[in-house]
PDB file of N, CA and C in Angstrom:
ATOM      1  N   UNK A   1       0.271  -1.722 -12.722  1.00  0.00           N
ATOM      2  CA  UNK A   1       1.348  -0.951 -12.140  1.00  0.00           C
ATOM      3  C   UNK A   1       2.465  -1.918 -11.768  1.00  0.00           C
ATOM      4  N   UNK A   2       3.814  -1.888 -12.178  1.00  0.00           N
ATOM      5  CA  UNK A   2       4.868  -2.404 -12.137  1.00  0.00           C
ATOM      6  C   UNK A   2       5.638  -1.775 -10.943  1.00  0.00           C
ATOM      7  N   UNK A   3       5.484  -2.192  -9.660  1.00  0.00           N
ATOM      8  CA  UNK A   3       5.783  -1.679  -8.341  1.00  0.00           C
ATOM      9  C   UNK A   3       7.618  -2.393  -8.427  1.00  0.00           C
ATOM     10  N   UNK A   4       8.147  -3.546  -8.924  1.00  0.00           N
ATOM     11  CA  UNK A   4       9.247  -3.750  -9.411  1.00  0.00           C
ATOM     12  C   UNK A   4      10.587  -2.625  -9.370  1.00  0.00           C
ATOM     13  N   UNK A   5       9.856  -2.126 -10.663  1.00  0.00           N
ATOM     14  CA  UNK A   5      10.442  -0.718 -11.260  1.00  0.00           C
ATOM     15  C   UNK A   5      10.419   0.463 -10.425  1.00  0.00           C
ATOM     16  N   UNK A   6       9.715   0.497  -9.963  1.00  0.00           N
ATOM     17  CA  UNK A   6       9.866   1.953  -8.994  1.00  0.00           C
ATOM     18  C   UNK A   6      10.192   1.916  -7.834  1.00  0.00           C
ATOM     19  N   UNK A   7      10.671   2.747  -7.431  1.00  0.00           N
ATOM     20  CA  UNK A   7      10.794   2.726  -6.164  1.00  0.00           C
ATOM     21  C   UNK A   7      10.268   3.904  -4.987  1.00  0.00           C
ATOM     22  N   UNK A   8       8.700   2.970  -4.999  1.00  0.00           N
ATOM     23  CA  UNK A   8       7.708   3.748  -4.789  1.00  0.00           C
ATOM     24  C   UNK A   8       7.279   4.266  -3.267  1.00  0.00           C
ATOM     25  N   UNK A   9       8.585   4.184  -2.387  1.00  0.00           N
ATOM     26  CA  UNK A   9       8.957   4.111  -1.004  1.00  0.00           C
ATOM     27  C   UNK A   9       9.400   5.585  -1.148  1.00  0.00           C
ATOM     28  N   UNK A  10       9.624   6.295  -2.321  1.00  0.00           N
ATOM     29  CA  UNK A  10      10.189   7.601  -2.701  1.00  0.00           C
ATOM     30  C   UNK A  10       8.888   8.287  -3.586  1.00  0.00           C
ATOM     31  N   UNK A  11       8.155   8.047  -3.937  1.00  0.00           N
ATOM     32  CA  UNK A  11       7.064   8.859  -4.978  1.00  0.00           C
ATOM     33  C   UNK A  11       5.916   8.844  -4.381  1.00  0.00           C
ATOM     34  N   UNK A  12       5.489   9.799  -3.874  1.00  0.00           N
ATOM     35  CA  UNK A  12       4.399  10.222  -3.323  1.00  0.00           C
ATOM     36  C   UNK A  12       3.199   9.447  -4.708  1.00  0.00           C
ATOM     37  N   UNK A  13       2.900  10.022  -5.488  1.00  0.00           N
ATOM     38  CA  UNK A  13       1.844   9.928  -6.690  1.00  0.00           C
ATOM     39  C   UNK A  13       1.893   7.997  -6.257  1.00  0.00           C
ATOM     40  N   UNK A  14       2.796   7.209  -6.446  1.00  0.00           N
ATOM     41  CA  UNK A  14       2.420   5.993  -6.588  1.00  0.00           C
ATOM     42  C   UNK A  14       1.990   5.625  -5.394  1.00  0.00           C
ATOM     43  N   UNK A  15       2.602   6.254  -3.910  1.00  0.00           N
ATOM     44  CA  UNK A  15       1.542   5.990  -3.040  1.00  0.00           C
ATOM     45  C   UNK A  15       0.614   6.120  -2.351  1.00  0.00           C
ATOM     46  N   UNK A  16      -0.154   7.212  -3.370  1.00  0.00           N
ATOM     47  CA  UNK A  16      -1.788   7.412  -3.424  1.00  0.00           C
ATOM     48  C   UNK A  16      -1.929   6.472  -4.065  1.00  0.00           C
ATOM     49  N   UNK A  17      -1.687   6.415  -4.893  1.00  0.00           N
ATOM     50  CA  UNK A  17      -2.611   5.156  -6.043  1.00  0.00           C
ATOM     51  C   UNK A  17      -2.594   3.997  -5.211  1.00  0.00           C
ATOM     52  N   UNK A  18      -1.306   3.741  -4.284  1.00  0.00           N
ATOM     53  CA  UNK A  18      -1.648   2.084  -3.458  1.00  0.00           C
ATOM     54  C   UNK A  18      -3.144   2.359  -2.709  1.00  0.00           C
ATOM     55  N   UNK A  19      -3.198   3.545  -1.652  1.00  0.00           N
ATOM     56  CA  UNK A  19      -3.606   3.716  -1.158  1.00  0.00           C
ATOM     57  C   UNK A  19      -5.520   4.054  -1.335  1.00  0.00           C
ATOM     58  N   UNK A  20      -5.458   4.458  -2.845  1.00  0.00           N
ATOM     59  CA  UNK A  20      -6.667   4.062  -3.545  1.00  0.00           C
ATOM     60  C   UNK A  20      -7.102   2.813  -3.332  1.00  0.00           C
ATOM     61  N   UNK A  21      -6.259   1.799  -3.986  1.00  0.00           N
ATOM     62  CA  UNK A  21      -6.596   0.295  -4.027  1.00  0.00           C
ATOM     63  C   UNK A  21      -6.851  -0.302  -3.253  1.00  0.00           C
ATOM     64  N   UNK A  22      -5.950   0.145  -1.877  1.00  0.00           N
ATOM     65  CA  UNK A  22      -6.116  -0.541  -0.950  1.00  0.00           C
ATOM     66  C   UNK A  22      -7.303  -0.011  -0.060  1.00  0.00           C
ATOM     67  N   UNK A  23      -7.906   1.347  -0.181  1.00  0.00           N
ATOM     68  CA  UNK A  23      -8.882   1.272   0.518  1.00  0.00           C
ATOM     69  C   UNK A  23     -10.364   0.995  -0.311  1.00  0.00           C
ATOM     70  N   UNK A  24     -10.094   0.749  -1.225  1.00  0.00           N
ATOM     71  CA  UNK A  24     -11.362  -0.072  -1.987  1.00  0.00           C
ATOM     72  C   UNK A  24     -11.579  -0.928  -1.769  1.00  0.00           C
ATOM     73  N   UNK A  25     -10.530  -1.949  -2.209  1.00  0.00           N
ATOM     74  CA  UNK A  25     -10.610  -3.496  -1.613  1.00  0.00           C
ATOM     75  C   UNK A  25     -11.111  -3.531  -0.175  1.00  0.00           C
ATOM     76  N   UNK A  26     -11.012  -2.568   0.844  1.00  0.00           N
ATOM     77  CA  UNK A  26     -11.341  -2.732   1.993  1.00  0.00           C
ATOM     78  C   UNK A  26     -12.584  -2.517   1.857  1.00  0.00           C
ATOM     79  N   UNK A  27     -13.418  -1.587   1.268  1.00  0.00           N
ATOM     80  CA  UNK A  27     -14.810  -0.851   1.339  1.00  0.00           C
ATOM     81  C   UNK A  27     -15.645  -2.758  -0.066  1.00  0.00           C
ATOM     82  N   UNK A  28     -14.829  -3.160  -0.585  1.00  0.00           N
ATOM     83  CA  UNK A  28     -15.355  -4.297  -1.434  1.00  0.00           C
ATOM     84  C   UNK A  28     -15.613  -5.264  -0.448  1.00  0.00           C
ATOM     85  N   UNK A  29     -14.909  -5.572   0.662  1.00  0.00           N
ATOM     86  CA  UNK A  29     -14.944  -6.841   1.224  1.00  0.00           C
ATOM     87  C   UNK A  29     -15.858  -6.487   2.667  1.00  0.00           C
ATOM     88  N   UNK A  30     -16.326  -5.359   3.330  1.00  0.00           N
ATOM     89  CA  UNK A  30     -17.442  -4.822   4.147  1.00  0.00           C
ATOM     90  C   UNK A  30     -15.997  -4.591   4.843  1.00  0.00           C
ATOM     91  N   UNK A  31     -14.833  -4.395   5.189  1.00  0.00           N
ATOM     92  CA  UNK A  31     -14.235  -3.420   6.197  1.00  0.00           C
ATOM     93  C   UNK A  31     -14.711  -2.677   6.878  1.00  0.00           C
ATOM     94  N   UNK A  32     -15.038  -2.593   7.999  1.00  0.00           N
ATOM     95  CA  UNK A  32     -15.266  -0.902   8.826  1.00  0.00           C
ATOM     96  C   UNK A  32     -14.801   0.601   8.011  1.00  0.00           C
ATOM     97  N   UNK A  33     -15.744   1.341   7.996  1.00  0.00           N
ATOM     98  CA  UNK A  33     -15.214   2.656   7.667  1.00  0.00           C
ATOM     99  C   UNK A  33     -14.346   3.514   8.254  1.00  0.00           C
ATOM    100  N   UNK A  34     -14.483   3.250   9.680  1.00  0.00           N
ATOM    101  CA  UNK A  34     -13.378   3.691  10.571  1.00  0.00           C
ATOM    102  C   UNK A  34     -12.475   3.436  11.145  1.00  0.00           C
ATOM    103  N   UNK A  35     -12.297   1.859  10.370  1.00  0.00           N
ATOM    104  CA  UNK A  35     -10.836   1.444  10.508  1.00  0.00           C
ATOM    105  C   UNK A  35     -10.095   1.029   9.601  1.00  0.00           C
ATOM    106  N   UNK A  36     -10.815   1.507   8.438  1.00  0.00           N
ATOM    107  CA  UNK A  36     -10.170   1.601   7.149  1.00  0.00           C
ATOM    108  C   UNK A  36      -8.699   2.544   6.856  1.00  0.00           C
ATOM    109  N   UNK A  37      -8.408   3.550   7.393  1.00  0.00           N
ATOM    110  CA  UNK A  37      -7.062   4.485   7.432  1.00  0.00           C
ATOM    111  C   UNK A  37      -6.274   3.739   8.058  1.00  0.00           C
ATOM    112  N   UNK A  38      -6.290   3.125   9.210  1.00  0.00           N
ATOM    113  CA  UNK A  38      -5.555   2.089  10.122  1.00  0.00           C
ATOM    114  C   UNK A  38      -4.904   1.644   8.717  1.00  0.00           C
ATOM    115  N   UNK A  39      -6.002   0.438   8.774  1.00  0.00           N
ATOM    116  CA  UNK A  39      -5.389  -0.973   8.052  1.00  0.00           C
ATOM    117  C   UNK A  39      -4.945  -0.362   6.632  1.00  0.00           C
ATOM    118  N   UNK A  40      -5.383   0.673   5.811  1.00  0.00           N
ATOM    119  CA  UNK A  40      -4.548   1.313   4.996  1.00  0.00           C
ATOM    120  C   UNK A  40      -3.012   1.374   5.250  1.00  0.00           C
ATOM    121  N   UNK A  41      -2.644   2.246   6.144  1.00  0.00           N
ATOM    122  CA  UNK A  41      -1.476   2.313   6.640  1.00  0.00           C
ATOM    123  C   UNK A  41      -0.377   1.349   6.863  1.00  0.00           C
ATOM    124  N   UNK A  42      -1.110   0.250   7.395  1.00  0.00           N
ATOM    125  CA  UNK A  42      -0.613  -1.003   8.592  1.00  0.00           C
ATOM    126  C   UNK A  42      -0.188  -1.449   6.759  1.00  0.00           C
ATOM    127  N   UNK A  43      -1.184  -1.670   5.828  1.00  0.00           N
ATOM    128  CA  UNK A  43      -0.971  -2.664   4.935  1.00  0.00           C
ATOM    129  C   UNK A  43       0.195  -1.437   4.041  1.00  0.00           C
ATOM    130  N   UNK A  44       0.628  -0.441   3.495  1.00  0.00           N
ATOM    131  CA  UNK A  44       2.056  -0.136   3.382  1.00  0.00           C
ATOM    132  C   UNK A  44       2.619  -0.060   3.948  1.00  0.00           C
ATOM    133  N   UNK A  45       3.123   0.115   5.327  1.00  0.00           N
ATOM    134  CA  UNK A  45       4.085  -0.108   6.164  1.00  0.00           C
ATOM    135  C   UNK A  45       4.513  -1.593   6.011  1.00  0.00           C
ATOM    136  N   UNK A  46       3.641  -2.664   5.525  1.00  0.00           N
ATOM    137  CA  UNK A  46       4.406  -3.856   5.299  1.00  0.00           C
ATOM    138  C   UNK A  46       4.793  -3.788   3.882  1.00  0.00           C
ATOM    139  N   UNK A  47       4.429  -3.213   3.254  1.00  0.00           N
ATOM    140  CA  UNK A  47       4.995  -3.332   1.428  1.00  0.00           C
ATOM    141  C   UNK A  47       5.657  -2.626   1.856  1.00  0.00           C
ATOM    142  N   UNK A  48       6.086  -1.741   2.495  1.00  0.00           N
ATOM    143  CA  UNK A  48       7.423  -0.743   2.622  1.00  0.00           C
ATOM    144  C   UNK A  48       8.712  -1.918   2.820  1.00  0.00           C
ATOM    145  N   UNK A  49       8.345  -2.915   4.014  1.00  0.00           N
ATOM    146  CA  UNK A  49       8.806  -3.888   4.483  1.00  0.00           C
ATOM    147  C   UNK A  49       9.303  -4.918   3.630  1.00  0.00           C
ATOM    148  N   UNK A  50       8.584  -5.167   3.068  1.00  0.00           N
ATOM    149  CA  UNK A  50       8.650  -6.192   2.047  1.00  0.00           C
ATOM    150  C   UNK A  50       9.682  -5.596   0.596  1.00  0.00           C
ATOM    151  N   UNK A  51       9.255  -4.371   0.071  1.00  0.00           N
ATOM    152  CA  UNK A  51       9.928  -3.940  -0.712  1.00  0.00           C
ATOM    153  C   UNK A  51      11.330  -4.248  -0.410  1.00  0.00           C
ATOM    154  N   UNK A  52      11.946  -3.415   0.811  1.00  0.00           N
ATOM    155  CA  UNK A  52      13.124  -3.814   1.238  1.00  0.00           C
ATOM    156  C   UNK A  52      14.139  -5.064   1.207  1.00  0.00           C
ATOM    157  N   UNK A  53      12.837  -5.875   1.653  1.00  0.00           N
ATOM    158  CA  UNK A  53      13.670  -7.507   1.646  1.00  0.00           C
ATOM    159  C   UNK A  53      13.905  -7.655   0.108  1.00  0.00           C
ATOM    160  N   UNK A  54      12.911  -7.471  -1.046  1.00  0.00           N
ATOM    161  CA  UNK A  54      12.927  -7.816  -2.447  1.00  0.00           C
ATOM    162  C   UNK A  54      14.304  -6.886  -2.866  1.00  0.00           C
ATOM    163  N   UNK A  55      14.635  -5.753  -2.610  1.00  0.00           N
ATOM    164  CA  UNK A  55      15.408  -4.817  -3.325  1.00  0.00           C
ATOM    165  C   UNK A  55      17.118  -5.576  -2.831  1.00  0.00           C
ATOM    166  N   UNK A  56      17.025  -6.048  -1.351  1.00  0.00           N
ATOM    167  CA  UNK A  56      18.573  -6.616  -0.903  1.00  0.00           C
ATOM    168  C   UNK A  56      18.356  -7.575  -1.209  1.00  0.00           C
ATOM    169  N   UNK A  57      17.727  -8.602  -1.862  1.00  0.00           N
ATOM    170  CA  UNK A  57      17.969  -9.840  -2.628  1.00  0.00           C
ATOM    171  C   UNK A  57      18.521  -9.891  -3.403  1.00  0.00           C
TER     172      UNK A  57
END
């Protein structure tokens, strides 16, 4: 997925799919189950963040 190109701060569909990934990787590495939605969240709210800085560069 080419996160680049989209601008996925606007498309729902691409951010399920983060949100897939990212709560796998959490359930891969022994994460808590019940603080898995948290740190889901916490971790796009910084790619939201980050996107931003990349797009005004």
């Amino acid at each position: 997925m080419d996160l680049t190109s989209i601008d996925w701060t606007l498309r729902e569909n691409v951010r399920a799919q983060l949100r897939v990934l990212v709560k796998r990787i959490l359930r891969r590495h022994g994460y808590p189950p019940d603080k898995q939605e948290r740190a889901t969240q916490t971790v796009l709210e910084q790619a939201e963040v980050l996107s931003a800085e990349w797009a005004a560069a």
